[in-house]
N, C-alpha and C. Protein backbone atom coordinates (compact mmCIF):
# COMPACT_ATOMS: atom_id res chain seq x y z
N UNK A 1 -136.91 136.11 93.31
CA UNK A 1 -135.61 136.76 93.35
C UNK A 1 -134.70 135.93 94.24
N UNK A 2 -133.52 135.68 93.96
CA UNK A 2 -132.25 134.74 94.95
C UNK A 2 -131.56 135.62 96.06
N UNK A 3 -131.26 135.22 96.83
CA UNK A 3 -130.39 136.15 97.82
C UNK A 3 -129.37 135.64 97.27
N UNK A 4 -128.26 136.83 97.86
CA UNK A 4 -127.16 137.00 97.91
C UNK A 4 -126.25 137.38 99.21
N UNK A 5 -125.33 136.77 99.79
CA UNK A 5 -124.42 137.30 101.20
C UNK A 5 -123.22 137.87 100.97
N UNK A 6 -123.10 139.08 101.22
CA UNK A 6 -122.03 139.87 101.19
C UNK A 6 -121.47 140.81 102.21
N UNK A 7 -119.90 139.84 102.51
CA UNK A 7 -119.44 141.17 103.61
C UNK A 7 -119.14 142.00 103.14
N UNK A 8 -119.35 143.17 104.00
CA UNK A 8 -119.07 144.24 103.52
C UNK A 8 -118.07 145.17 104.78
N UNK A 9 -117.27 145.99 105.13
CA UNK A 9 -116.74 146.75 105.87
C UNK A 9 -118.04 147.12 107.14
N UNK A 10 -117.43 147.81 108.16
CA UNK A 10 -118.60 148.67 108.29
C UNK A 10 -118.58 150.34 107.79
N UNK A 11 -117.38 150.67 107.21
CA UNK A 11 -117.59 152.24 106.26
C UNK A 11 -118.65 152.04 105.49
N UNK A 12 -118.69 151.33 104.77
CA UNK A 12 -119.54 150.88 103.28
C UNK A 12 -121.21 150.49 104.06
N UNK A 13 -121.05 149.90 105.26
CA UNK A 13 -122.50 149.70 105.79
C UNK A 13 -122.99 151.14 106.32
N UNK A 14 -122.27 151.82 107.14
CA UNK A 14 -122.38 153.03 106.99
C UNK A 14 -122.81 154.06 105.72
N UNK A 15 -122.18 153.96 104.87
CA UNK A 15 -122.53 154.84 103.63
C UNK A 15 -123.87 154.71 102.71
N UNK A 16 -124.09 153.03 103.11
CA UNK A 16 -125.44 152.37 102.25
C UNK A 16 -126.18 152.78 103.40
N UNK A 17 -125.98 152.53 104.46
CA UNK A 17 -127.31 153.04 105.30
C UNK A 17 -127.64 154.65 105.16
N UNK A 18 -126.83 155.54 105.28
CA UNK A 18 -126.87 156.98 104.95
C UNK A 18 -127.79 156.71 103.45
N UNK A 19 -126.93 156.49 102.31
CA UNK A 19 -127.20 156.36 101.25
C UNK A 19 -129.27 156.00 100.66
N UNK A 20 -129.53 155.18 101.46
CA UNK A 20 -130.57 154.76 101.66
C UNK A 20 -131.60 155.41 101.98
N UNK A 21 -131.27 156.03 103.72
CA UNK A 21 -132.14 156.94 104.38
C UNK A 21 -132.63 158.46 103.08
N UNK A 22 -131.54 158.66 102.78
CA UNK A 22 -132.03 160.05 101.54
C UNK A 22 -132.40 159.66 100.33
N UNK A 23 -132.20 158.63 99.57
CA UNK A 23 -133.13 158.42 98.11
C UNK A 23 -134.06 157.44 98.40
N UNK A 24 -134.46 156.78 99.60
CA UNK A 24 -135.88 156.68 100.38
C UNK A 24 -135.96 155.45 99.31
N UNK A 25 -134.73 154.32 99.85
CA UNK A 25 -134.78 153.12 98.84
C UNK A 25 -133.70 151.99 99.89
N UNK A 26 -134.46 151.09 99.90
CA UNK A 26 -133.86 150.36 100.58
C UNK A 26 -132.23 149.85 100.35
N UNK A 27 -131.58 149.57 101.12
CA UNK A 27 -130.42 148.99 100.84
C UNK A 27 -130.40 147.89 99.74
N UNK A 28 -131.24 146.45 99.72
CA UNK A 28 -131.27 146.07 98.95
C UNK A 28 -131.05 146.31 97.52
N UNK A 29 -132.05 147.57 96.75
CA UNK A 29 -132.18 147.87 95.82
C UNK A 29 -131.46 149.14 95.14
N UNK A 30 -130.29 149.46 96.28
CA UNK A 30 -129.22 149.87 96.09
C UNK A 30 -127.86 149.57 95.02
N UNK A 31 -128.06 148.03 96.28
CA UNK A 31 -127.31 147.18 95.59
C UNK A 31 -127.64 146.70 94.53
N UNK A 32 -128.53 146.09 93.93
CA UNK A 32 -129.41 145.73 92.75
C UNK A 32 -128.36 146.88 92.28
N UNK A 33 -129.16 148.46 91.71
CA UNK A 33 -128.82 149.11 90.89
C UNK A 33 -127.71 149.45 90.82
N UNK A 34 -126.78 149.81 92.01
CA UNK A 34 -125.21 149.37 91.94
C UNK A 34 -124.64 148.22 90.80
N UNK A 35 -124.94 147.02 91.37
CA UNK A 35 -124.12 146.21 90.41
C UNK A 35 -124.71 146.48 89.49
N UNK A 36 -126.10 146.76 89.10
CA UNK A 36 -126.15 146.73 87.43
C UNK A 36 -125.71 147.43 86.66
N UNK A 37 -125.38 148.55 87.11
CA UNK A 37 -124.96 149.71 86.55
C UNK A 37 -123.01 149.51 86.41
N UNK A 38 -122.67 148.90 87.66
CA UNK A 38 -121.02 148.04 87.22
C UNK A 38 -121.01 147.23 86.10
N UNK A 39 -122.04 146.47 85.80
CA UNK A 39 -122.37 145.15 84.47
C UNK A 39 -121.96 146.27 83.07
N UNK A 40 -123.31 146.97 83.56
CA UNK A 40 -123.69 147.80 82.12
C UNK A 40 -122.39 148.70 82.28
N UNK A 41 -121.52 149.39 82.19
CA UNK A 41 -120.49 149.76 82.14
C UNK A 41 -119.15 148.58 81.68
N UNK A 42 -119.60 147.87 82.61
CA UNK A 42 -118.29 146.71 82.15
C UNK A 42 -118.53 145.85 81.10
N UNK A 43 -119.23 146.06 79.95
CA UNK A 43 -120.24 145.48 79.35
C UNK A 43 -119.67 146.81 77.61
N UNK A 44 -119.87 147.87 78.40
CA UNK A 44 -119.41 148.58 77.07
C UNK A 44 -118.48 148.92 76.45
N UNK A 45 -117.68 148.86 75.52
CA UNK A 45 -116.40 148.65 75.08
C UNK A 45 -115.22 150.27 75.86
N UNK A 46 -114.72 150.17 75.71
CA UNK A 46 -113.82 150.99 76.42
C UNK A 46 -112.44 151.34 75.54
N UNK A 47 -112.61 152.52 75.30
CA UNK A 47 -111.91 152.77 73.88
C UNK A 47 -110.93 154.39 74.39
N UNK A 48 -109.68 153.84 74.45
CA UNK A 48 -108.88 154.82 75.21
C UNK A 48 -109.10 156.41 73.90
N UNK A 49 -109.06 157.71 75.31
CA UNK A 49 -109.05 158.95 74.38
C UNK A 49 -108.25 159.59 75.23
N UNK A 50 -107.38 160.35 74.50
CA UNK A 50 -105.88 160.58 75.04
C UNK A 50 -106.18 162.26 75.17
N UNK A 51 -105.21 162.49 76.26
CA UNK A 51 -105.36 164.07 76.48
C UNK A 51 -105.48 164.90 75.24
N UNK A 52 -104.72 164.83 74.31
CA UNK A 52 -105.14 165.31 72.89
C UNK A 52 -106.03 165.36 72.34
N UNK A 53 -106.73 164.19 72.28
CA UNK A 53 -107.97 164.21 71.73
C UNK A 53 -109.23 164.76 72.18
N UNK A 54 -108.84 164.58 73.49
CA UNK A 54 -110.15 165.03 74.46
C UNK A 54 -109.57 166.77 74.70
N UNK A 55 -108.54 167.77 74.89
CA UNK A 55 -108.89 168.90 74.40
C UNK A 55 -108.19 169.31 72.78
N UNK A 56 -108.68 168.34 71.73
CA UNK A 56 -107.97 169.03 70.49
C UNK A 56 -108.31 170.38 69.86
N UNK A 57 -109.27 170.29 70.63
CA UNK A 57 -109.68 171.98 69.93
C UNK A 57 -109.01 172.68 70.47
N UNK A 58 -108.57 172.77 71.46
CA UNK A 58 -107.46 173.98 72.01
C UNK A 58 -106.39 174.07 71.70
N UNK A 59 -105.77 172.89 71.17
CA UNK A 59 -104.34 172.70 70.76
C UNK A 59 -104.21 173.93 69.64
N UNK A 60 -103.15 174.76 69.55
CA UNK A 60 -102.77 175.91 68.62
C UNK A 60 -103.63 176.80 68.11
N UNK A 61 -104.26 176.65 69.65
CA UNK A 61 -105.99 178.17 69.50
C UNK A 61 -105.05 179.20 70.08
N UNK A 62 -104.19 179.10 70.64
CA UNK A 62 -103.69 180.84 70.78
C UNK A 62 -102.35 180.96 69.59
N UNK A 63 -101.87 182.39 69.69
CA UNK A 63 -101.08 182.42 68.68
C UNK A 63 -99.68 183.61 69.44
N UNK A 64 -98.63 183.38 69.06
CA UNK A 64 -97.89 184.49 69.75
C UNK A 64 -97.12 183.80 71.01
N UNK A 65 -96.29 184.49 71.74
CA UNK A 65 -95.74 183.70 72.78
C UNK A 65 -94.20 183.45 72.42
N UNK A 66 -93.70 182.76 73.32
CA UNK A 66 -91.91 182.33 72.92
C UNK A 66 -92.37 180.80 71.83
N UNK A 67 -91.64 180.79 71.28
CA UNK A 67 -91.57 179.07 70.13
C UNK A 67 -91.09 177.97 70.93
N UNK A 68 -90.13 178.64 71.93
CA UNK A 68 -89.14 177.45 72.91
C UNK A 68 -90.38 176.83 74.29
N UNK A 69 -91.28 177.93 74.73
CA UNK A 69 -91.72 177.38 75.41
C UNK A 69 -91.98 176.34 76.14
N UNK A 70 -91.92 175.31 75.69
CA UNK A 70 -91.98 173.76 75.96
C UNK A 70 -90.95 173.27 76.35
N UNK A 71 -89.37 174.16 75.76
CA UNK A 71 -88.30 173.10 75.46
C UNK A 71 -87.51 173.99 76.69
N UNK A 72 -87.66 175.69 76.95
CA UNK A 72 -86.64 176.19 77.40
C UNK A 72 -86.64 176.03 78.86
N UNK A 73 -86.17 175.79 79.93
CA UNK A 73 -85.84 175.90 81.46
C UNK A 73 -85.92 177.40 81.62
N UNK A 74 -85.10 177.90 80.69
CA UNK A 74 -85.71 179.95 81.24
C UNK A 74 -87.03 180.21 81.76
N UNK A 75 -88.40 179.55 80.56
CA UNK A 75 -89.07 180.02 81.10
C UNK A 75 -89.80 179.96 82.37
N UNK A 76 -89.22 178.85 83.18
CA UNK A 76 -89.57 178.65 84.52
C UNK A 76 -88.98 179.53 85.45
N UNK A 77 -88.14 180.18 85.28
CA UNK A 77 -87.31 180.79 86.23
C UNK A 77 -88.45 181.82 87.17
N UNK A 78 -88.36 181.19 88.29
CA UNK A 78 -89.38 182.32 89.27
C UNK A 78 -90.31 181.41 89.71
N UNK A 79 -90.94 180.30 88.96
CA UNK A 79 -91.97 179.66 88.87
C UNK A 79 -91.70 178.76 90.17
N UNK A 80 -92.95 179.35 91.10
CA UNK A 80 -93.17 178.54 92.28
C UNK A 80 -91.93 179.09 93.82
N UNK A 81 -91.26 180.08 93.33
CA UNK A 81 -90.57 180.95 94.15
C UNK A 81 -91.63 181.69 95.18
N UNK A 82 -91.47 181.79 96.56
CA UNK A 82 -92.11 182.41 97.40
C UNK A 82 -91.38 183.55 97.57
């Protein structure tokens, strides 16, 4: 296996040492699975999904209400008044 030297902050030496002490795994092999897991992510295509798509099932699941909703300033009136 090759070494590698990396500065790091001391927050981040802090957090890997915490990090370490509880899944009872050395820092080293932290890092190992860290970056690999950055690779394998950066590695898989990345394919934008737009608020729509990601809740389309809800879109025009209720029924009833004002039609202007969206468009009118009335219906804010009050909204966020103490």
């Amino acid at each position: 296996m090759n070494t590698l030297t990396v500065k790091i902050p001391p927050s981040l030496v802090a957090a890997l040492e915490q990090v370490s002490e509880q899944e009872h795994l050395s820092k080293s092999e932290l890092v190992r699975r860290a970056l690999a897991a950055y690779i394998r992510q950066r590695n898989q295509p990345h394919t934008f999904v737009s608020a729509l798509e990601q809740a389309g099932d809800l879109v025009g699941c209720f029924s009833g209400g004002p039609a202007d909703l969206s468009s009118n300033p009335r219906h804010l009136d009050g909204f966020g008044s103490v």
